[in-house]
PDB file of N, CA and C in Angstrom:
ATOM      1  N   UNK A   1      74.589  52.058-126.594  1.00  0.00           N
ATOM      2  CA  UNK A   1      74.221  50.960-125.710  1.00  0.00           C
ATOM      3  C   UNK A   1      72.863  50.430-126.139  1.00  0.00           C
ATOM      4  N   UNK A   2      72.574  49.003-125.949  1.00  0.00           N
ATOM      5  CA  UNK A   2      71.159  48.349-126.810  1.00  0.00           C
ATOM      6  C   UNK A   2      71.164  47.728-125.607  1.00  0.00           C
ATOM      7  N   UNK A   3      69.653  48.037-125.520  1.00  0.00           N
ATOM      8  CA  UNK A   3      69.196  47.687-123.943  1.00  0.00           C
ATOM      9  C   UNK A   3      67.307  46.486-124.343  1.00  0.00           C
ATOM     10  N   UNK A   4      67.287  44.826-123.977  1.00  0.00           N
ATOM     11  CA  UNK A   4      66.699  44.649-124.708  1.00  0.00           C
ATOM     12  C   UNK A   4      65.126  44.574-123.554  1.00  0.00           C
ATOM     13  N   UNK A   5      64.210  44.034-124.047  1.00  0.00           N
ATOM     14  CA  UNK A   5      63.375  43.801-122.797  1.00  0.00           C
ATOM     15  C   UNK A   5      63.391  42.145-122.406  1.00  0.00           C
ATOM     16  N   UNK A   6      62.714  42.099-121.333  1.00  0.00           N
ATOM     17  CA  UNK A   6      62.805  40.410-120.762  1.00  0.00           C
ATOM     18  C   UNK A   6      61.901  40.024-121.570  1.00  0.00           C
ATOM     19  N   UNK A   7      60.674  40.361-121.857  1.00  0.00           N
ATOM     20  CA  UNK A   7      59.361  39.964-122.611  1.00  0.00           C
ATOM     21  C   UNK A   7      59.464  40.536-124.197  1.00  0.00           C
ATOM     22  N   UNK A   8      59.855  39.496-124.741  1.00  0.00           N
ATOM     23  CA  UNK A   8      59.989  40.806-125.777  1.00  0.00           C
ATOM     24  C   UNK A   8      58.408  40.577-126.830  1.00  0.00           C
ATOM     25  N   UNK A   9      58.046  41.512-127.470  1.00  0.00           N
ATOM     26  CA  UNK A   9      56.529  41.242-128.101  1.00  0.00           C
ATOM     27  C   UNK A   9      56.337  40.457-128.933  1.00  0.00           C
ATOM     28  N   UNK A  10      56.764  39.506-129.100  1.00  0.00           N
ATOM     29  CA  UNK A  10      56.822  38.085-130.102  1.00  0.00           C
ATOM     30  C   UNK A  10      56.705  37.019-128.999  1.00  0.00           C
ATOM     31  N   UNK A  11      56.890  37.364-127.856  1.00  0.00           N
ATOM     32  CA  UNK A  11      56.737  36.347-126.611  1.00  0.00           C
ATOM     33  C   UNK A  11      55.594  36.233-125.783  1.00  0.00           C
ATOM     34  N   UNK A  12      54.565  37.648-126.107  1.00  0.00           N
ATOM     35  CA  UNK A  12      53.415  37.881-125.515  1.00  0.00           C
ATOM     36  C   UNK A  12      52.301  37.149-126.473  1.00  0.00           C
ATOM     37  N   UNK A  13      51.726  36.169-125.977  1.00  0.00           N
ATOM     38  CA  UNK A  13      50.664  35.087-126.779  1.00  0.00           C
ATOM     39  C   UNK A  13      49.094  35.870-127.088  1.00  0.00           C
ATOM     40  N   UNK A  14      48.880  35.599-128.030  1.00  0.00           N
ATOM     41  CA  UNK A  14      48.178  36.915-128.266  1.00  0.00           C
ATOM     42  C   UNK A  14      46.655  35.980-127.745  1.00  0.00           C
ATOM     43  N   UNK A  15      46.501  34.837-126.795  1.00  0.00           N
ATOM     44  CA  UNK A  15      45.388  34.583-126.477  1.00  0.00           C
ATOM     45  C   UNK A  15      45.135  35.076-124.914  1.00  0.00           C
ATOM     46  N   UNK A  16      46.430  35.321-124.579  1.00  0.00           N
ATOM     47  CA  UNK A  16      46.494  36.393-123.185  1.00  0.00           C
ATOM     48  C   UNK A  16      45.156  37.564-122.566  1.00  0.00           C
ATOM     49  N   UNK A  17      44.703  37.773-121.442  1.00  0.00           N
ATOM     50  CA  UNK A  17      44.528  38.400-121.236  1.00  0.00           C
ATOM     51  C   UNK A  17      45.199  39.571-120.970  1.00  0.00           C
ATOM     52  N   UNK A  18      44.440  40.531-121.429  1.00  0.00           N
ATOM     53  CA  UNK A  18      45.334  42.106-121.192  1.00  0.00           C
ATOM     54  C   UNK A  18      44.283  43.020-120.377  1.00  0.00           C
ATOM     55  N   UNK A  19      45.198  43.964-119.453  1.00  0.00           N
ATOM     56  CA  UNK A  19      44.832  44.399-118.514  1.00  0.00           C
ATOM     57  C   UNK A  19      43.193  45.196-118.567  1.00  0.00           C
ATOM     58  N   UNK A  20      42.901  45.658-119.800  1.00  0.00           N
ATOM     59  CA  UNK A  20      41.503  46.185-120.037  1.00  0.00           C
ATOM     60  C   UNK A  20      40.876  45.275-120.189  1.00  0.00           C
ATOM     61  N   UNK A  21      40.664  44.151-120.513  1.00  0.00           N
ATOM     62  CA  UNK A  21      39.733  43.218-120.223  1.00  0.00           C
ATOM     63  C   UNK A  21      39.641  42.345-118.947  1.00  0.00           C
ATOM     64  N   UNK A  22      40.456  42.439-118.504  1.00  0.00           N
ATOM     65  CA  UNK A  22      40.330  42.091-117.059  1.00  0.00           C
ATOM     66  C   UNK A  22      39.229  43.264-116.110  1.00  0.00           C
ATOM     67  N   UNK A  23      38.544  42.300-115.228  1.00  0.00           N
ATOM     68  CA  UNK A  23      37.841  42.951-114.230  1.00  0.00           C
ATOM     69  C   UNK A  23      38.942  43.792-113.380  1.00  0.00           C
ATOM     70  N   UNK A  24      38.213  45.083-113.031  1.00  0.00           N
ATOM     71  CA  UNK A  24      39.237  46.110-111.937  1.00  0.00           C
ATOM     72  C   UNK A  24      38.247  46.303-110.817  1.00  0.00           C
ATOM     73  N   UNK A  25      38.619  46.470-109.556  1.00  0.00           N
ATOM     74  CA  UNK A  25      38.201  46.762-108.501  1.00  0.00           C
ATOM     75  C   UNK A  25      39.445  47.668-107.883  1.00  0.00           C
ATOM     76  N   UNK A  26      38.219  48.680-107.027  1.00  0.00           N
ATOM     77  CA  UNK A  26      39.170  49.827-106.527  1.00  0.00           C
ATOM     78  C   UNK A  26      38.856  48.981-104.945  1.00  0.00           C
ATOM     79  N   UNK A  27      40.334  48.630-104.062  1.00  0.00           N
ATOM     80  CA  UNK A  27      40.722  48.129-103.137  1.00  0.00           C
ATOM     81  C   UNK A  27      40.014  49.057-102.085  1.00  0.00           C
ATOM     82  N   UNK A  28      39.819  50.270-101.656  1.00  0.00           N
ATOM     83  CA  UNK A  28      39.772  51.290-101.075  1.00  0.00           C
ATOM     84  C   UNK A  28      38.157  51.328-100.621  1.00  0.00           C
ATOM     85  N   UNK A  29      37.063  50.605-102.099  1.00  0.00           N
ATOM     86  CA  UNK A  29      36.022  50.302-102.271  1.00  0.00           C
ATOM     87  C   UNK A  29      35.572  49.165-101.743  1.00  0.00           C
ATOM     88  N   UNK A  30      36.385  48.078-101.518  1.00  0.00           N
ATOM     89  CA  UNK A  30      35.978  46.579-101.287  1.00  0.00           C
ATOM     90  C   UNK A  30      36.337  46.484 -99.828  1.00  0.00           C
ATOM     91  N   UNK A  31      37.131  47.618 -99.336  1.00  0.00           N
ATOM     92  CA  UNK A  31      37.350  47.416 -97.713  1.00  0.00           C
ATOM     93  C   UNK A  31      36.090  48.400 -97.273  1.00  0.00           C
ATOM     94  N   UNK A  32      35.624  49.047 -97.787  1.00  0.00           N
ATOM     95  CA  UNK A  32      34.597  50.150 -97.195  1.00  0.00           C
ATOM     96  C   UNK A  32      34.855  51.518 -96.729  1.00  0.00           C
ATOM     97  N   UNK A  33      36.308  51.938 -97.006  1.00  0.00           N
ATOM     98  CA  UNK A  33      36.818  53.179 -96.657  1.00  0.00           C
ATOM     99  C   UNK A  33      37.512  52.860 -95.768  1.00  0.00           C
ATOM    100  N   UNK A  34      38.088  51.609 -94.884  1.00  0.00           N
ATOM    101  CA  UNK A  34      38.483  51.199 -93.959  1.00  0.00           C
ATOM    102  C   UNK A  34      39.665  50.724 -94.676  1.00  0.00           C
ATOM    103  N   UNK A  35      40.687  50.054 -93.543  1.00  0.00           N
ATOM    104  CA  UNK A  35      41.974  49.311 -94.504  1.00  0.00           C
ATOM    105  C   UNK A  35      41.982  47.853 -94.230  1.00  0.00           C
ATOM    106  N   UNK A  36      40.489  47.586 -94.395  1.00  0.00           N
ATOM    107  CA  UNK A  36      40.582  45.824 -94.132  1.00  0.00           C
ATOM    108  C   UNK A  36      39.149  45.043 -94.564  1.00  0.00           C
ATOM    109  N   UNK A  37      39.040  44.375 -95.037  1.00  0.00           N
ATOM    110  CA  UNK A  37      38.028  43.728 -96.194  1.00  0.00           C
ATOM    111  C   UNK A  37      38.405  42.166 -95.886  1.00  0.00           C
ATOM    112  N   UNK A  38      37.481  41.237 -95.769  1.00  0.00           N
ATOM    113  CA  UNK A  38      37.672  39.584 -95.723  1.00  0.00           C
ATOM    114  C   UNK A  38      37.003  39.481 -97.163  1.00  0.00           C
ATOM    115  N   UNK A  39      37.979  38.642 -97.651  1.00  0.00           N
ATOM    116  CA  UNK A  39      37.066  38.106 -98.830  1.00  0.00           C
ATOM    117  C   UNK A  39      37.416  36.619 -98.552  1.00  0.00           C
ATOM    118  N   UNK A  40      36.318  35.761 -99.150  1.00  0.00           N
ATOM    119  CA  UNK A  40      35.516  34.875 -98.951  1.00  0.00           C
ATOM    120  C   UNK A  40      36.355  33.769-100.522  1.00  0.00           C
ATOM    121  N   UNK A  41      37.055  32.667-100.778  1.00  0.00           N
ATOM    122  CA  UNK A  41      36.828  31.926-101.684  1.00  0.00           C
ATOM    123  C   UNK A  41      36.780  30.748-101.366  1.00  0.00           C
ATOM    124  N   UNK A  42      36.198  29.973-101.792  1.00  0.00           N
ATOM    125  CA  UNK A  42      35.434  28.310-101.409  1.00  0.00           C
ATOM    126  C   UNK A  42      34.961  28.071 -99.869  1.00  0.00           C
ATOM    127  N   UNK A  43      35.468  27.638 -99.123  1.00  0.00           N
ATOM    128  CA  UNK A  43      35.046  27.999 -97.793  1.00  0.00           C
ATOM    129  C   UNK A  43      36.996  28.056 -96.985  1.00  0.00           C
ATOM    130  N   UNK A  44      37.137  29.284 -98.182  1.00  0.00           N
ATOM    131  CA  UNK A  44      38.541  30.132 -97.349  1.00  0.00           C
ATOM    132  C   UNK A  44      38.427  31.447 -96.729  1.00  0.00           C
ATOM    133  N   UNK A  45      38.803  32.077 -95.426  1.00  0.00           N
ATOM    134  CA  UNK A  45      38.741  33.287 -95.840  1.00  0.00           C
ATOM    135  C   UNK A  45      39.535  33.865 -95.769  1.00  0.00           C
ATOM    136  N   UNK A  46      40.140  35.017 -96.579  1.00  0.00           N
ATOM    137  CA  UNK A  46      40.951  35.737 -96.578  1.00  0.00           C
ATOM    138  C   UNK A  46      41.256  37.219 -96.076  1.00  0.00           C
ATOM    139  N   UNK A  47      41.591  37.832 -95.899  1.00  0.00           N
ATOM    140  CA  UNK A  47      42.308  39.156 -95.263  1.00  0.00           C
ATOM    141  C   UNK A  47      42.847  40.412 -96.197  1.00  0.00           C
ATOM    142  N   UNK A  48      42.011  41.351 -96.317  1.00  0.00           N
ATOM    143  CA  UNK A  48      42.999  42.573 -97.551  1.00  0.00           C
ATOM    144  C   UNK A  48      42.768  43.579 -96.458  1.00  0.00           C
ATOM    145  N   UNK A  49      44.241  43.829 -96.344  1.00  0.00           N
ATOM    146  CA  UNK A  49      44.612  45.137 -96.011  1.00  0.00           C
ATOM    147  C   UNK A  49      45.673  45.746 -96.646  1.00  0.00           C
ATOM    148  N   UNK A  50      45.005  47.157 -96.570  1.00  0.00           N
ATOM    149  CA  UNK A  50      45.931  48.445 -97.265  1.00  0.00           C
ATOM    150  C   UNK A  50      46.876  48.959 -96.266  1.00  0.00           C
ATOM    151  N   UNK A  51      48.677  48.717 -96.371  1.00  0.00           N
ATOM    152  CA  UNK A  51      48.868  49.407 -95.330  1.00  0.00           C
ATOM    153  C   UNK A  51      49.242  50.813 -95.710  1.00  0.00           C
ATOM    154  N   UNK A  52      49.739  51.728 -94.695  1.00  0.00           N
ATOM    155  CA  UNK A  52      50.105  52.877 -94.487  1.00  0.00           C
ATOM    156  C   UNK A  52      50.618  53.609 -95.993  1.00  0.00           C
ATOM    157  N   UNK A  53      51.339  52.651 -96.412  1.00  0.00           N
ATOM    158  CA  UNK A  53      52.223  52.847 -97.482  1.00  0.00           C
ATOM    159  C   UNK A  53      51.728  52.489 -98.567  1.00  0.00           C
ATOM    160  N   UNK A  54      50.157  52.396 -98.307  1.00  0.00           N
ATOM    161  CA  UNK A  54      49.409  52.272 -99.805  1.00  0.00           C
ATOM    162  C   UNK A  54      49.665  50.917-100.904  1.00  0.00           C
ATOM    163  N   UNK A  55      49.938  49.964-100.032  1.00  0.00           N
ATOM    164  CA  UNK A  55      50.337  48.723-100.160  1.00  0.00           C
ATOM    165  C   UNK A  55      49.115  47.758 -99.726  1.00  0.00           C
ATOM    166  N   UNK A  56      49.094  46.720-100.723  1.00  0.00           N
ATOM    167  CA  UNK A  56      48.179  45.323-100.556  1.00  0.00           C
ATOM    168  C   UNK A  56      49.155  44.564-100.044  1.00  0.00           C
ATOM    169  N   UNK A  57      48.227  43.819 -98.790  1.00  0.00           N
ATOM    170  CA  UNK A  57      48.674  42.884 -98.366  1.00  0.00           C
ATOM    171  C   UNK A  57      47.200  41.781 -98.256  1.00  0.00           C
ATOM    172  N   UNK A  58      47.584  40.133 -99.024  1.00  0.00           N
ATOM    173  CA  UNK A  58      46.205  39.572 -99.018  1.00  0.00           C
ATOM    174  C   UNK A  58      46.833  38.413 -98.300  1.00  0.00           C
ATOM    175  N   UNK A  59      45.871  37.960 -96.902  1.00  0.00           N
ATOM    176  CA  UNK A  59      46.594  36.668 -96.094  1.00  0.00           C
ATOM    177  C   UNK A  59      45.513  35.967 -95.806  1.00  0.00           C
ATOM    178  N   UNK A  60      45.887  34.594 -95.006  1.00  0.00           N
ATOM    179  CA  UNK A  60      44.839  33.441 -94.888  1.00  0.00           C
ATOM    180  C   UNK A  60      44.407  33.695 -93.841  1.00  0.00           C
TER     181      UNK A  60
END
């Protein structure tokens, strides 16, 4: 059986960002030990919470 991928590596543009050069933030850190953090973009604000199930949820 030949099983292929959706992306295959001739399709990935090599001017892409890849995940190590991207900035990381630990979620857990940006709420304060708590499961809820507002973040702030243009004059939006937004909502991160971690639920139970160790899940992001980001709302308006």
């Amino acid at each position: 059986m030949s099983y292929q991928t959706a992306f295959p590596q001739d399709a990935i543009r090599a001017d892409a960002p890849r995940a190590v050069d991207l900035p990381t933030y630990d979620a857990r850190r940006l709420t304060g030990g708590e499961n809820t953090a507002q973040i702030v973009l243009d004059d939006k604000t937004y909502t991160l919470r971690i639920t139970r199930a160790g899940k992001l949820i980001l709302t308006k």
